[in-house]
Protein backbone atom coordinates (compact mmCIF):
# COMPACT_ATOMS: atom_id res chain seq x y z
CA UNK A 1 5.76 5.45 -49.80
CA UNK A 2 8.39 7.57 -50.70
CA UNK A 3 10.25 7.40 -54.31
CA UNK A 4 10.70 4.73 -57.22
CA UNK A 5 12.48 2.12 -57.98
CA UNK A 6 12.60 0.81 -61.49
CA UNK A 7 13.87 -2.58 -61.97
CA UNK A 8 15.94 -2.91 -65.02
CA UNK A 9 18.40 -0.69 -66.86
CA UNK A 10 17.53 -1.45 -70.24
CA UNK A 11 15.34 -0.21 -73.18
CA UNK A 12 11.93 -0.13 -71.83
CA UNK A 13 13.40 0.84 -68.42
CA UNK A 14 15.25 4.14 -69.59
CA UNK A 15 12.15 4.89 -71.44
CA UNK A 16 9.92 4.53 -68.47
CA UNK A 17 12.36 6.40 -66.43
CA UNK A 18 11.47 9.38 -68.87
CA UNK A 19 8.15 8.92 -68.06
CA UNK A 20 8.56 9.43 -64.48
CA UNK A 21 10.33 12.66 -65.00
CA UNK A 22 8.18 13.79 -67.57
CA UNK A 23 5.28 13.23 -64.71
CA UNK A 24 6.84 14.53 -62.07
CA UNK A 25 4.90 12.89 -59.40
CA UNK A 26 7.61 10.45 -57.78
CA UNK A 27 11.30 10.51 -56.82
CA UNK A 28 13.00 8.62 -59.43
CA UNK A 29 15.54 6.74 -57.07
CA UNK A 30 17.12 5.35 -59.48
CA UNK A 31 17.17 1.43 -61.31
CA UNK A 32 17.89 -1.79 -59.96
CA UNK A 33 19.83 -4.37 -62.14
CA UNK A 34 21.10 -7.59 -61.68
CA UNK A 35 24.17 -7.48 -64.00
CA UNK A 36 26.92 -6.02 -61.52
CA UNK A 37 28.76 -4.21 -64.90
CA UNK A 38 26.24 -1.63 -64.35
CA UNK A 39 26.16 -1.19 -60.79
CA UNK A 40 27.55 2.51 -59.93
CA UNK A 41 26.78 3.37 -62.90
CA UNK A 42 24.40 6.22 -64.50
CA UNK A 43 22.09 5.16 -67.18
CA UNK A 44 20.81 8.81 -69.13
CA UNK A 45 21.92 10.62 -65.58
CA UNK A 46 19.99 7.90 -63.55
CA UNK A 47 22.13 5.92 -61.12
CA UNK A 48 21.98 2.17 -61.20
CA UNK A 49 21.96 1.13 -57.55
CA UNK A 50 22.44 -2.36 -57.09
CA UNK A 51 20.72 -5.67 -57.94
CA UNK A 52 16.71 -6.36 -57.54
CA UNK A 53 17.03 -7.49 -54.41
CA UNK A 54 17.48 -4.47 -53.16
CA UNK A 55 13.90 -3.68 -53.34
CA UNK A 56 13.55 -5.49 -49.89
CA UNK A 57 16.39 -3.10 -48.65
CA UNK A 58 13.85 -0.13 -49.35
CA UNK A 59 10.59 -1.23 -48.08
CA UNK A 60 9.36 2.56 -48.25
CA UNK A 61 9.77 2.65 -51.77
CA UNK A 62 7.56 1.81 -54.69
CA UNK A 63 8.72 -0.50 -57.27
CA UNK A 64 7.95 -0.87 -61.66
CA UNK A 65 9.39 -3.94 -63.17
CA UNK A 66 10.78 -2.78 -66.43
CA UNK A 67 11.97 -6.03 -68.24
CA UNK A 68 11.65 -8.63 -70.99
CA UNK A 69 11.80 -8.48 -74.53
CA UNK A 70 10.40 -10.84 -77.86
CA UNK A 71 13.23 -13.50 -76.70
CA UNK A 72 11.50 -13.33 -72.77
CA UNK A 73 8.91 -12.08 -72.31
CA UNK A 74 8.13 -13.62 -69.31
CA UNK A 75 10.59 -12.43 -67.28
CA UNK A 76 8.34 -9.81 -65.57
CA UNK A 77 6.12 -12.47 -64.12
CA UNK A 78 9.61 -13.95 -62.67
CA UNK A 79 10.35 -11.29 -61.02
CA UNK A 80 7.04 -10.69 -59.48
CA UNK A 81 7.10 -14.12 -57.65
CA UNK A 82 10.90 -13.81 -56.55
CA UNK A 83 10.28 -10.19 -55.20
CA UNK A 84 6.97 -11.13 -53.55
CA UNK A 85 6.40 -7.11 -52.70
CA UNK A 86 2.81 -6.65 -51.64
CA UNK A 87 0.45 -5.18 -54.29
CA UNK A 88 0.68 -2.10 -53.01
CA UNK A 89 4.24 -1.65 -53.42
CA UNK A 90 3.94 -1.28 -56.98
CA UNK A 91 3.39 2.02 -58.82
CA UNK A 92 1.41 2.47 -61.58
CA UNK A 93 3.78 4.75 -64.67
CA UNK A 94 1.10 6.96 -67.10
CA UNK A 95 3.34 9.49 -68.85
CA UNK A 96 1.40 12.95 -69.40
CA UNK A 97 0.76 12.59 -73.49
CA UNK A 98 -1.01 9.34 -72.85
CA UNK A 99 -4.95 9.69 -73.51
CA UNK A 100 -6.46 7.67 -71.14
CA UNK A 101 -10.54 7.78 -70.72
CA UNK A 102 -11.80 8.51 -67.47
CA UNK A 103 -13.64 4.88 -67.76
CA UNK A 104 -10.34 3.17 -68.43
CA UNK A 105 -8.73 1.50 -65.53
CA UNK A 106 -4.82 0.47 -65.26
CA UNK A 107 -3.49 -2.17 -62.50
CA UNK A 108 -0.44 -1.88 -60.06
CA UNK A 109 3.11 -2.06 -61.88
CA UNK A 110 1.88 -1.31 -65.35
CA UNK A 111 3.37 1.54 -67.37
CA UNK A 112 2.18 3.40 -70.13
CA UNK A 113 4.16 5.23 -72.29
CA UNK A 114 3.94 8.73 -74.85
CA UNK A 115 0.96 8.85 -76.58
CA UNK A 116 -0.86 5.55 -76.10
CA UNK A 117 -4.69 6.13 -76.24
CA UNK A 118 -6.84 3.90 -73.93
CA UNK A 119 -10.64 5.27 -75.51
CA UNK A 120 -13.25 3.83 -73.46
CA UNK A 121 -13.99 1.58 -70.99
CA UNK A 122 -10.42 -0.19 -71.31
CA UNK A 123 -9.07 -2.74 -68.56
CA UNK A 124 -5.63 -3.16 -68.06
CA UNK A 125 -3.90 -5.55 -65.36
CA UNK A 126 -1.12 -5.50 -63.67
CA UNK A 127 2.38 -5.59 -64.71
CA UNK A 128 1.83 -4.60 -67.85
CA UNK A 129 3.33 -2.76 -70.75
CA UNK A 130 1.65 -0.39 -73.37
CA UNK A 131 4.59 1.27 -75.61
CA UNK A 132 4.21 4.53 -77.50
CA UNK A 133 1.47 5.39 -79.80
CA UNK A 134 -0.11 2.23 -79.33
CA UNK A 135 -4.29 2.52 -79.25
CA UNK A 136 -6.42 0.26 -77.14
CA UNK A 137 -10.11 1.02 -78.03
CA UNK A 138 -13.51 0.15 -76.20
CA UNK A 139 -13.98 -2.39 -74.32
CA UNK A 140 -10.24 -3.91 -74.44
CA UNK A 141 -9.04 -6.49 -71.50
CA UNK A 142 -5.67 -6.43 -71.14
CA UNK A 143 -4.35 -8.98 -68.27
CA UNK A 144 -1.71 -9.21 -66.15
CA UNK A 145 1.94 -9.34 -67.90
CA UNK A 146 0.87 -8.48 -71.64
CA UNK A 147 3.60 -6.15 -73.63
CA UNK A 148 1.89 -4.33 -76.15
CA UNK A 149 4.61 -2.52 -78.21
CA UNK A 150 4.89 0.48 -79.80
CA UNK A 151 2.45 1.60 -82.77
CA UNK A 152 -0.21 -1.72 -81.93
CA UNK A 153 -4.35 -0.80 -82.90
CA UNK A 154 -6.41 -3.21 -81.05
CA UNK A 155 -9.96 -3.10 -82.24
CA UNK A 156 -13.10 -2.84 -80.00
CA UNK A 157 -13.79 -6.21 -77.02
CA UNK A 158 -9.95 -7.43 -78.18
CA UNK A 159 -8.95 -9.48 -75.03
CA UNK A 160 -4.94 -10.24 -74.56
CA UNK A 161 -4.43 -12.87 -72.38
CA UNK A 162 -2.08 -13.06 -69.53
CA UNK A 163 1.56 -12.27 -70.83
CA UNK A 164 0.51 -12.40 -74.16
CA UNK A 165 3.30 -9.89 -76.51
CA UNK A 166 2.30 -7.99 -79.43
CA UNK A 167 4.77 -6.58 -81.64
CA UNK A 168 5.35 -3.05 -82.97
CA UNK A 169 2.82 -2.27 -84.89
CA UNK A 170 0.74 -5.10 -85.38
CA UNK A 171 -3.65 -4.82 -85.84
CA UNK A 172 -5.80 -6.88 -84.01
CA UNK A 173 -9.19 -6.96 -85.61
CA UNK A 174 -12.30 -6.62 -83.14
CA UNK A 175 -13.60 -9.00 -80.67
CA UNK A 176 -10.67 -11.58 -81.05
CA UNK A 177 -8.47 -12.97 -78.20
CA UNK A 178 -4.63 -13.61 -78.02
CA UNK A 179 -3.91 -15.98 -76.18
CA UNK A 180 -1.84 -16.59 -72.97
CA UNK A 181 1.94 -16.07 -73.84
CA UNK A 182 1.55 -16.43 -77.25
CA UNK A 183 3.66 -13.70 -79.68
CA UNK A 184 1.94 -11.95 -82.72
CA UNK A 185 4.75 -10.60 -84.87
CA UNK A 186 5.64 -7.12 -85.65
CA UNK A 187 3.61 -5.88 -88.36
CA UNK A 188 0.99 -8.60 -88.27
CA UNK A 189 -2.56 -8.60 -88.94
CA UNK A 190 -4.71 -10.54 -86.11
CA UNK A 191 -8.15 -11.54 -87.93
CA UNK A 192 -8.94 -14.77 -85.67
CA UNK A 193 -7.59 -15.87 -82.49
CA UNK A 194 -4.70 -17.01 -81.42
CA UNK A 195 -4.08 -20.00 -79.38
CA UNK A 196 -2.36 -19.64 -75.82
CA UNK A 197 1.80 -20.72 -76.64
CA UNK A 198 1.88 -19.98 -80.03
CA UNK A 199 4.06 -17.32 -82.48
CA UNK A 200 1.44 -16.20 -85.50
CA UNK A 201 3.18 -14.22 -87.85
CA UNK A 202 2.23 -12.03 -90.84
CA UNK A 203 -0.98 -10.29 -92.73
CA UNK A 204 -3.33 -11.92 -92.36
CA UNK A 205 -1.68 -13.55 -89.25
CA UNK A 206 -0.55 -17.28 -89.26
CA UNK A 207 0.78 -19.87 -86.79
CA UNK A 208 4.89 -19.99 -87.23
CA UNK A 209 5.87 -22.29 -84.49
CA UNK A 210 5.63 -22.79 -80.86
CA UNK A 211 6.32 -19.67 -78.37
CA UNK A 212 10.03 -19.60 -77.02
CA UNK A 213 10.79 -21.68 -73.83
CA UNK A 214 10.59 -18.89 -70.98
CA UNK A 215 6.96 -18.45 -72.28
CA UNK A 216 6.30 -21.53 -72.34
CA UNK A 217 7.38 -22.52 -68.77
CA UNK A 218 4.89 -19.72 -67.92
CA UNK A 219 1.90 -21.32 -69.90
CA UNK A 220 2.55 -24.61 -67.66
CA UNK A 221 2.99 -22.73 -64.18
CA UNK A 222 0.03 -22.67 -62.15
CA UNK A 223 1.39 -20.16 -59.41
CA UNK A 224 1.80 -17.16 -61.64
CA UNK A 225 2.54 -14.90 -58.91
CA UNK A 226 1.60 -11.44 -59.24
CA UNK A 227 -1.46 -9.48 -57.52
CA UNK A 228 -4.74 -11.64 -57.15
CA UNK A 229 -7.30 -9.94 -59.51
């Protein structure tokens, strides 16, 4: 495999395109986007080169998905099923000033950005996204698809289910689970779990509503795509 391909032009992809070059072990290619405005354009010096199909144009190089927000933040797992790249076509993004332990383990397509700290003994799936200065300690499981933003503590044995989004700087006390697409809010305070579908909101942590419709279609799809783990 030669170079990288990052799929989106936005936020979270400019920042993981910093990564890469801070890292220095891949050929940034450049980003893939499907909004045509941006296509021969540069996004901070990087060229966008086209849509995400593209990725099938390029079969020698690897590929980061580098989407989604709070409003969808499913659409990484949409991608993965529409691209249907082989796992190993997918790199794995760890910029330098993270702290990961040498008993931590991170899946394909997952990207972890300045100054994250994975302690000991951390699992992390694929596709997934750990913002700066956010702290997973022992015994975390992460799955596939989770967004963990920037400035999150997760307490020892915290499990985040698959695609579940925590927002900037939120605690999740030890040995409690977030379910499946749900969305903690930023600044919230996880004592208990949270059901799979659900927004919980605040300190301590409450139930607001339902999750938004994109995560919700997720919840009720039993093909998730995505590497088999």
């Amino acid at each position: 495999m030669s170079g990288l391909l990052i799929v989106g032009a936005g936020g979270f992809a400019r920042e993981t395109a910093q990564a890469v070059r801070a890292a220095a072990d891949l050929e940034l290619l450049g980003h893939l986007d499907d909004n045509p405005a941006l296509h021969g354009t540069e996004v901070d010096g990087v060229p966008v080169l086209g849509g995400g199909d593209l990725v099938h144009d390029l079969p020698d190089a690897r590929v980061v998905i580098c989407v989604g927000n709070p409003a969808d933040y499913a659409a990484r797992a949409r991608l993965v099923r529409r691209f249907g790249l082989p796992t190993d076509r997918y790199a794995t993004v760890i910029h330098p000033t993270a702290a990961m332990s040498a008993t931590s383990r991170v899946g394909p397509g997952s990207v972890l950005l300045a100054q994250c700290v994975l302690s000991a003994a951390v699992r992390v799936g694929a596709h997934v996204a750990v913002m700066p200065q956010a702290v997973l300690t022992h015994d975390d499981v992460v799955e596939d698809y989770v967004t963990i933003a920037a400035g999150v503590r997760l307490g020892g044995g915290v499990r985040l289910e698959r695609g579940a989004y925590v927002g900037s700087g939120a605690l999740v006390r030890e040995g409690t689970t977030v379910g499946a697409w749900s969305l903690t809010g930023m600044g919230s305070t996880v004592l208990g779990d949270v059901p799979p579908g659900e927004v919980w909101v605040g300190s301590p942590a409450r139930r607001l509503r339902e999750a938004a419709a994109p995560a919700l279609a997720e919840l009720a799809t039993r093909t998730m795509g995505g590497p088999v783990r």
